[in-house]
PDB file of N, CA and C in Angstrom:
ATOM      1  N   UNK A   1       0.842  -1.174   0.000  1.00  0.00           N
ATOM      2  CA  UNK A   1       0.000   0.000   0.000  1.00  0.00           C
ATOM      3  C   UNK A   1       0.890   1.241   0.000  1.00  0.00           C
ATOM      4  N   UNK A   2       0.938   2.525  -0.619  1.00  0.00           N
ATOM      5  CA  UNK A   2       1.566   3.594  -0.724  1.00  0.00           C
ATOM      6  C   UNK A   2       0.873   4.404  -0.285  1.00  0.00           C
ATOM      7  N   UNK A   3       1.954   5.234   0.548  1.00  0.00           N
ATOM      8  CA  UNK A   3       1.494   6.531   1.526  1.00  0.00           C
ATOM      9  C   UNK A   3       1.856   7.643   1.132  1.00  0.00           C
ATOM     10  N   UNK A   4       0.764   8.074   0.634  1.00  0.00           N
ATOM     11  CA  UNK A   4      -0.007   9.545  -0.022  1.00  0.00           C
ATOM     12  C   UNK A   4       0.246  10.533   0.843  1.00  0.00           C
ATOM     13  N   UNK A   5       1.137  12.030   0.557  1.00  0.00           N
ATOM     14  CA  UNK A   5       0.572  12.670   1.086  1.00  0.00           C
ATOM     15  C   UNK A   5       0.423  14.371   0.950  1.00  0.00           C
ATOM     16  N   UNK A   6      -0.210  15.231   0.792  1.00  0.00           N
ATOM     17  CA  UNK A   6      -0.721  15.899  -0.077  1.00  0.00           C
ATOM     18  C   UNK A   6      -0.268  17.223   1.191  1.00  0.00           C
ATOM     19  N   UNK A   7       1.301  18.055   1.159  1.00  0.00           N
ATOM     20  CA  UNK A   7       1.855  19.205   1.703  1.00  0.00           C
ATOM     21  C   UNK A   7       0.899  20.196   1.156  1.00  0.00           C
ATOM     22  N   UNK A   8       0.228  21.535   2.247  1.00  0.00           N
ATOM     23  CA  UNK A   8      -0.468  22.350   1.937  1.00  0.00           C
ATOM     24  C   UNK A   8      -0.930  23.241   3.112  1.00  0.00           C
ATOM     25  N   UNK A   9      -0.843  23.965   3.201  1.00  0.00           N
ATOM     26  CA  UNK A   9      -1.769  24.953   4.168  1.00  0.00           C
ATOM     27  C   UNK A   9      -3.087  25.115   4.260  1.00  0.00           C
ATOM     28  N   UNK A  10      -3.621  24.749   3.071  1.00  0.00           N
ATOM     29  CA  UNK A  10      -5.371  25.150   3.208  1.00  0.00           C
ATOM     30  C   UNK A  10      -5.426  26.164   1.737  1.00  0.00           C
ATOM     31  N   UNK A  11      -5.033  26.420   0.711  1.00  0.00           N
ATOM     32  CA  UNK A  11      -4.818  27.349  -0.625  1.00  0.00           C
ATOM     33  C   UNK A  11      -5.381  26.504  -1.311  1.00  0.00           C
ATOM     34  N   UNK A  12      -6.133  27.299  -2.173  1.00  0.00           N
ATOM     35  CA  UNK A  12      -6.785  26.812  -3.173  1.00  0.00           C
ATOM     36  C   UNK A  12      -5.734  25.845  -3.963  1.00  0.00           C
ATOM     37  N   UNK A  13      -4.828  25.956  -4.377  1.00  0.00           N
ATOM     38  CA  UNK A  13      -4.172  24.990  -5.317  1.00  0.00           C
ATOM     39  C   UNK A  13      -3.380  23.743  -4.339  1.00  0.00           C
ATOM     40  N   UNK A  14      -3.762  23.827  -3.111  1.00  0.00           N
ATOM     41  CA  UNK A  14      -3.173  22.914  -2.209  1.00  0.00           C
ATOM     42  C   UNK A  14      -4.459  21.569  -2.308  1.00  0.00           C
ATOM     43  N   UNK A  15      -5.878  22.705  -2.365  1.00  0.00           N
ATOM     44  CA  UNK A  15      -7.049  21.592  -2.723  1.00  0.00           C
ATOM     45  C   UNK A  15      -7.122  21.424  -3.677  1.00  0.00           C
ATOM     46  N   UNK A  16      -6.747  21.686  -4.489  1.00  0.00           N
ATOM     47  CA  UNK A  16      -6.814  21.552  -6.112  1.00  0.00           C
ATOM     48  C   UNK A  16      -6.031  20.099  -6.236  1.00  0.00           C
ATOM     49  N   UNK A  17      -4.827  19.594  -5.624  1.00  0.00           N
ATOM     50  CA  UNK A  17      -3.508  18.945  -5.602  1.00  0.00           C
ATOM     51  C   UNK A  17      -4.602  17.183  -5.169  1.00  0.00           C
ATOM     52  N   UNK A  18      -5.096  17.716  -3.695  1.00  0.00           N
ATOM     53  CA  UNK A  18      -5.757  16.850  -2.961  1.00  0.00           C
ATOM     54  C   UNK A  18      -6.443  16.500  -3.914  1.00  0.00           C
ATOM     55  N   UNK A  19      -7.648  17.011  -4.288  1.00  0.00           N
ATOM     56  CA  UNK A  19      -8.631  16.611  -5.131  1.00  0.00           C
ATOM     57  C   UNK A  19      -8.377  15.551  -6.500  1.00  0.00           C
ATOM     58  N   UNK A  20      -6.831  15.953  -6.965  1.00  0.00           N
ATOM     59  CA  UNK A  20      -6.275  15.394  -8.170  1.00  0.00           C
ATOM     60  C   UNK A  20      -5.818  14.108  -8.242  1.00  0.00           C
ATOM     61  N   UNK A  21      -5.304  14.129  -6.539  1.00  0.00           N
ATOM     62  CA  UNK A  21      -4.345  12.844  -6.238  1.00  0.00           C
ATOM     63  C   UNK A  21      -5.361  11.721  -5.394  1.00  0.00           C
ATOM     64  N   UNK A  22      -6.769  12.158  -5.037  1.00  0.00           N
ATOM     65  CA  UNK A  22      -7.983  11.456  -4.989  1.00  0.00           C
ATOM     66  C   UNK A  22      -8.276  10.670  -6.490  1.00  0.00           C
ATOM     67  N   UNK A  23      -8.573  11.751  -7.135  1.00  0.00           N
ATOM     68  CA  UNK A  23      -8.901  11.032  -7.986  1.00  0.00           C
ATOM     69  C   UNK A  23      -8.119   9.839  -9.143  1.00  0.00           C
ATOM     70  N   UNK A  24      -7.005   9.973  -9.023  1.00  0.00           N
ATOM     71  CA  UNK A  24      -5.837   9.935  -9.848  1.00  0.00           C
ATOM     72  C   UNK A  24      -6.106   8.413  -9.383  1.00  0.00           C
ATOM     73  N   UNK A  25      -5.744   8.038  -7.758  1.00  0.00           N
ATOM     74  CA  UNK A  25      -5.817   7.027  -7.287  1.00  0.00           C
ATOM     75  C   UNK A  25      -6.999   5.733  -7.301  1.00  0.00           C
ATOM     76  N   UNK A  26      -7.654   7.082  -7.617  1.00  0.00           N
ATOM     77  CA  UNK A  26      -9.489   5.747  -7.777  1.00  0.00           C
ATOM     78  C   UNK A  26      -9.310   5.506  -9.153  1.00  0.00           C
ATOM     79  N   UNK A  27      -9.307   6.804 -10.320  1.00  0.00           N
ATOM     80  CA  UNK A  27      -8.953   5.703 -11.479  1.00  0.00           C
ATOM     81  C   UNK A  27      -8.223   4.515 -11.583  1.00  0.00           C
ATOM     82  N   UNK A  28      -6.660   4.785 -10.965  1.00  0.00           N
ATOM     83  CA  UNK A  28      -5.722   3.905 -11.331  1.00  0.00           C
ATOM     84  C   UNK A  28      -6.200   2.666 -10.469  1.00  0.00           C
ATOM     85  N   UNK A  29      -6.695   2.558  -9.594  1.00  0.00           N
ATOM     86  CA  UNK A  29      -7.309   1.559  -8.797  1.00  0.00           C
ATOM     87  C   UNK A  29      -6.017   1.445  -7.609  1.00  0.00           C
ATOM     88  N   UNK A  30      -5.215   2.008  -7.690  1.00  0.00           N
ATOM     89  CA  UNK A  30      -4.202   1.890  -6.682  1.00  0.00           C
ATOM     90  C   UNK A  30      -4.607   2.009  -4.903  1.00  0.00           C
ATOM     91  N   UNK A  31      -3.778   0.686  -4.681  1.00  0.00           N
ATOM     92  CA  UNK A  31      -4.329   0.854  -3.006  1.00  0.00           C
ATOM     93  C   UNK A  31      -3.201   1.824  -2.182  1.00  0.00           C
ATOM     94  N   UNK A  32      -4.014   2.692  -1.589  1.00  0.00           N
ATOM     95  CA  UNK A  32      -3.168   3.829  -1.138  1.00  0.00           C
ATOM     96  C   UNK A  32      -4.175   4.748  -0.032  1.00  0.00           C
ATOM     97  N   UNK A  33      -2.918   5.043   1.032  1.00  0.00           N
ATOM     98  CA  UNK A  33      -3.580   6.580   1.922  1.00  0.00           C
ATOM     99  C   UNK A  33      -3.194   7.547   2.000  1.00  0.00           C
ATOM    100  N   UNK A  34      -3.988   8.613   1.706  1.00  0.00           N
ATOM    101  CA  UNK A  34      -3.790   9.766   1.170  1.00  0.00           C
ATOM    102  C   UNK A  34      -4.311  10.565   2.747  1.00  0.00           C
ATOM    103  N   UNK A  35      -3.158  11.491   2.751  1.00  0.00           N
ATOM    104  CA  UNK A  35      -2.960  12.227   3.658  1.00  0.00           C
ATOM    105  C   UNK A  35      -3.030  13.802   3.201  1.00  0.00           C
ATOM    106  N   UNK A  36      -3.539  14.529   4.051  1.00  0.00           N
ATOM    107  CA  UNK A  36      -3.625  15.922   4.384  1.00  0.00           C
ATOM    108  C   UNK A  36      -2.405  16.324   5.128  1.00  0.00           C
ATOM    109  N   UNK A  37      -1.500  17.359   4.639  1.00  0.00           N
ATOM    110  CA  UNK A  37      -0.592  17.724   5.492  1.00  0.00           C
ATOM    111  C   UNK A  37      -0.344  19.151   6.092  1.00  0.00           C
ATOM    112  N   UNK A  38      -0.705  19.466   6.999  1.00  0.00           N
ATOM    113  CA  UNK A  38      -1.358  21.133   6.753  1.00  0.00           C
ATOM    114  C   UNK A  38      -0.448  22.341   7.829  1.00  0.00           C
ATOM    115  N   UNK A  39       0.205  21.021   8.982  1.00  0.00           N
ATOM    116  CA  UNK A  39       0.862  21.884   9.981  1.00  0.00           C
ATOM    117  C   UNK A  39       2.419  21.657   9.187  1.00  0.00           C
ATOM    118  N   UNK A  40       2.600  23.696   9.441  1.00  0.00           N
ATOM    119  CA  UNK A  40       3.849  24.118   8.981  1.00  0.00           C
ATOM    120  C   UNK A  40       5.174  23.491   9.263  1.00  0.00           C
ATOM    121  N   UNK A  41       4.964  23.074  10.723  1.00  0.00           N
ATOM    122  CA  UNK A  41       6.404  22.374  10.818  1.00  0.00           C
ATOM    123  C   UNK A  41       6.559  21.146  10.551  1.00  0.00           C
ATOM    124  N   UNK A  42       5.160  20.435  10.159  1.00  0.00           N
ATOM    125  CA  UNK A  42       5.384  18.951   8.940  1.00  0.00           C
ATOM    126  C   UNK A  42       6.205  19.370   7.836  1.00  0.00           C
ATOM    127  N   UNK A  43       5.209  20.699   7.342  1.00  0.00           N
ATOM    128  CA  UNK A  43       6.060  20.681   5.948  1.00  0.00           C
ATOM    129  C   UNK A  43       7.246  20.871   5.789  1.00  0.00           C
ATOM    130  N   UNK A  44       8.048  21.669   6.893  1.00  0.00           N
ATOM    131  CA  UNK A  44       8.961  22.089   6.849  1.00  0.00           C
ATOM    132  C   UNK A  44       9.909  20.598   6.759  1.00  0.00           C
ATOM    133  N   UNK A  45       9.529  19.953   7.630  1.00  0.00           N
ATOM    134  CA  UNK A  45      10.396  18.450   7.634  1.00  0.00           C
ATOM    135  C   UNK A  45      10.775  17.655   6.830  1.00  0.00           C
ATOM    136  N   UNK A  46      10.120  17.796   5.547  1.00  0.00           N
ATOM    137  CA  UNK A  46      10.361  17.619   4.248  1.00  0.00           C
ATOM    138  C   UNK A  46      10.645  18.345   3.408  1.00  0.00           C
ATOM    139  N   UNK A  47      11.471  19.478   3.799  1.00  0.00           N
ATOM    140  CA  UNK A  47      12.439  20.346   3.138  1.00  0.00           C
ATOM    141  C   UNK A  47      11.791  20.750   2.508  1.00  0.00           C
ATOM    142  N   UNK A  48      10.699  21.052   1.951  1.00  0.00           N
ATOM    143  CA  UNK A  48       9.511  21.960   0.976  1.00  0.00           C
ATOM    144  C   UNK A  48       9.584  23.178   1.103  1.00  0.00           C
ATOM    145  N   UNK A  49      10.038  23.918   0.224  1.00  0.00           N
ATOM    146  CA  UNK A  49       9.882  25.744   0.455  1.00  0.00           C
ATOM    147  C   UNK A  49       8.897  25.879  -0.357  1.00  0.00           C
ATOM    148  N   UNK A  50       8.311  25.405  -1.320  1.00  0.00           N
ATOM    149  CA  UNK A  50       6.839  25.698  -1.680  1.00  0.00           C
ATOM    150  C   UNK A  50       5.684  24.660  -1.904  1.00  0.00           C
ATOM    151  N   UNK A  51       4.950  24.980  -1.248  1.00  0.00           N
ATOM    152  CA  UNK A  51       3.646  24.242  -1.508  1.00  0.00           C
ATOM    153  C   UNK A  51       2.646  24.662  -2.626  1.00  0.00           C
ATOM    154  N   UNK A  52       1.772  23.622  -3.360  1.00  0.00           N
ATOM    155  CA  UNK A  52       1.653  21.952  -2.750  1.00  0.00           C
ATOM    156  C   UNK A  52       3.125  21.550  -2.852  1.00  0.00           C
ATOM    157  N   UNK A  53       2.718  20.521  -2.396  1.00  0.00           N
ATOM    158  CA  UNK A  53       3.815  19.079  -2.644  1.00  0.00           C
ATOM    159  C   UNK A  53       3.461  18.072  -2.538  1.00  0.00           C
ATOM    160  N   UNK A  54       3.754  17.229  -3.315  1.00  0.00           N
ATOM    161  CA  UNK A  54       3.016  15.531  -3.356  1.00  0.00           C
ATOM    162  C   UNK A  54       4.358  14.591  -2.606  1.00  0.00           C
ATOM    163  N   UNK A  55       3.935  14.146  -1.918  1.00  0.00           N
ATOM    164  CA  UNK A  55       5.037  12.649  -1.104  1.00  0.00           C
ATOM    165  C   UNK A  55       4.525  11.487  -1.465  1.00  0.00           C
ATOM    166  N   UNK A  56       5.544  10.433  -1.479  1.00  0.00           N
ATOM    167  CA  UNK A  56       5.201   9.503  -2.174  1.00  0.00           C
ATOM    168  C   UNK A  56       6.076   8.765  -1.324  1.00  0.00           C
ATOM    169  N   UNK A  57       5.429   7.668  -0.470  1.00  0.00           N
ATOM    170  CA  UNK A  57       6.467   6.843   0.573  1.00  0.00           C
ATOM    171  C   UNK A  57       7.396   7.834   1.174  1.00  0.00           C
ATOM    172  N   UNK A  58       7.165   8.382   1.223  1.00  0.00           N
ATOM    173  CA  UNK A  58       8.278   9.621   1.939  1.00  0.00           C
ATOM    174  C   UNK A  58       9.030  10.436   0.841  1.00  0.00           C
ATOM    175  N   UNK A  59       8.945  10.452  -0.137  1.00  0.00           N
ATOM    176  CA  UNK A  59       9.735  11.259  -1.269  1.00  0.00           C
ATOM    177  C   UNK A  59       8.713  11.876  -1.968  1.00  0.00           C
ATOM    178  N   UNK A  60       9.565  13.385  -1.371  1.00  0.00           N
ATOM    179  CA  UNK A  60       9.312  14.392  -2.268  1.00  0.00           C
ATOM    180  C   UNK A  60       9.062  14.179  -4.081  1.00  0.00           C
ATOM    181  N   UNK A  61       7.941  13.875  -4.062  1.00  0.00           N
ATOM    182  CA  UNK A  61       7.919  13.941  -5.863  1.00  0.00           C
ATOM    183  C   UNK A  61       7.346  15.362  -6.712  1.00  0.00           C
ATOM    184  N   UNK A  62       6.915  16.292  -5.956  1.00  0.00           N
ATOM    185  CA  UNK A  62       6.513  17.684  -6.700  1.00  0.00           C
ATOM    186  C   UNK A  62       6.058  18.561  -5.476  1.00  0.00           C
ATOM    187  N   UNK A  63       6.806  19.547  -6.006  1.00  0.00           N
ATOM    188  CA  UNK A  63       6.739  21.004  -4.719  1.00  0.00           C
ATOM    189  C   UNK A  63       6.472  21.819  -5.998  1.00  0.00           C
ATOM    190  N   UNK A  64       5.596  22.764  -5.130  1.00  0.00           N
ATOM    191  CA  UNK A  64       5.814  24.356  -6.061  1.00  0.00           C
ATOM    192  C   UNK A  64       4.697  24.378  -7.368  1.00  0.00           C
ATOM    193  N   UNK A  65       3.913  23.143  -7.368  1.00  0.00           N
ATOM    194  CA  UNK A  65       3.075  23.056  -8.789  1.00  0.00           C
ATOM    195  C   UNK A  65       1.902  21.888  -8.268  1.00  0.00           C
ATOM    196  N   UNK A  66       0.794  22.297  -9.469  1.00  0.00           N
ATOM    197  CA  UNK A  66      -0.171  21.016  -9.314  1.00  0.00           C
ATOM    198  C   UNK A  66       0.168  20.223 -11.003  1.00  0.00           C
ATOM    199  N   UNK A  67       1.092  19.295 -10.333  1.00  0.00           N
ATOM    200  CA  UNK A  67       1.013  18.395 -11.644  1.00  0.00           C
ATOM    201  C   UNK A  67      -0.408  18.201 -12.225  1.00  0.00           C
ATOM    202  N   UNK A  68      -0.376  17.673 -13.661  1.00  0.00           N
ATOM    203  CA  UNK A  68      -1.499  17.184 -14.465  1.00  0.00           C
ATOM    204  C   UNK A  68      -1.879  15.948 -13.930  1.00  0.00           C
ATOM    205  N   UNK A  69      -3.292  15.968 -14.174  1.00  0.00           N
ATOM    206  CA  UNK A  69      -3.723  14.260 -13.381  1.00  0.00           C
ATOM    207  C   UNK A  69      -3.032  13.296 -14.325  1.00  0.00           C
ATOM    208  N   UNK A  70      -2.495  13.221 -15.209  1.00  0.00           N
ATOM    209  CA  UNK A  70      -1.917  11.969 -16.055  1.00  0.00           C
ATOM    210  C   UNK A  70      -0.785  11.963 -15.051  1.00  0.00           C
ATOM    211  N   UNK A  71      -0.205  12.770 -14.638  1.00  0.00           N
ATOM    212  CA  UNK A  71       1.329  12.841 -14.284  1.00  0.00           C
ATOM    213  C   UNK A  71       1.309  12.102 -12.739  1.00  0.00           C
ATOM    214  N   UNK A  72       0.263  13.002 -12.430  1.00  0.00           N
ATOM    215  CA  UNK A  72      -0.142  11.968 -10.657  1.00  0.00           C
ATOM    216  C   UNK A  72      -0.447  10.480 -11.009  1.00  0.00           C
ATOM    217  N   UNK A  73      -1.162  10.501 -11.823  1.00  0.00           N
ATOM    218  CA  UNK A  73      -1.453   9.024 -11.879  1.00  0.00           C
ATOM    219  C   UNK A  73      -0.362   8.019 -12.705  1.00  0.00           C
ATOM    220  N   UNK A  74       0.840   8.858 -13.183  1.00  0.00           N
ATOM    221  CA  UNK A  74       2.000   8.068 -13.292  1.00  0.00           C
ATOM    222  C   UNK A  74       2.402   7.351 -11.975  1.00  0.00           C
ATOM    223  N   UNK A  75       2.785   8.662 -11.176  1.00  0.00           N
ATOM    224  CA  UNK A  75       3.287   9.078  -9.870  1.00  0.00           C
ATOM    225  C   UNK A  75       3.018   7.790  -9.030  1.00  0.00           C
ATOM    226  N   UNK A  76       1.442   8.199  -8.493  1.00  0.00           N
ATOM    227  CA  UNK A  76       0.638   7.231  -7.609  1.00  0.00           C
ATOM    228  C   UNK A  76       0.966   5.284  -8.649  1.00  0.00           C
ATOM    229  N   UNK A  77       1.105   5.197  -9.471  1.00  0.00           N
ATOM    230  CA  UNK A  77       0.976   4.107 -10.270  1.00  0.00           C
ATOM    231  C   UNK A  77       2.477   3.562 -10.207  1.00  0.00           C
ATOM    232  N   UNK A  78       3.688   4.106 -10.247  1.00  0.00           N
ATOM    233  CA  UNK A  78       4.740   3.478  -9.939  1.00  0.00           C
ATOM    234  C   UNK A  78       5.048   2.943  -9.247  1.00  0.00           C
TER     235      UNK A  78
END
């Protein structure tokens, strides 16, 4: 199972990210938990100077942007 997790404060493109990597995951059928990450000194712990950011088992896979849902659902699918 892969652990999702979706760096953000509460910004529109932080829900935008969430919403993407929801869905990304129900298409692909991938079993996975998807996390909300919202307190600052989480994010900070993963070296992120801009949010969103998508984690993936613990790796940083995108800061600073809302990837395209094809691209998440690479992401989530590897």
């Amino acid at each position: 199972m892969k652990n999702i997790k979706v760096l953000g404060t509460g910004c529109p493109t932080c829900k935008q990210l969430e919403k993407l990597v929801r869905q990304a995951v129900e298409e692909t059928s991938t079993d996975a938990t998807i996390e909300k990450v919202e307190e600052i000194q989480d994010i900070i712990a993963y070296n992120v100077m801009s949010t969103p950011a998508l984690v993936i088992d613990e790796e940083v896979r995108t800061s600073g942007r809302v990837p395209s849902l094809d691209e998440i659902k690479q992401l989530v699918s590897s």
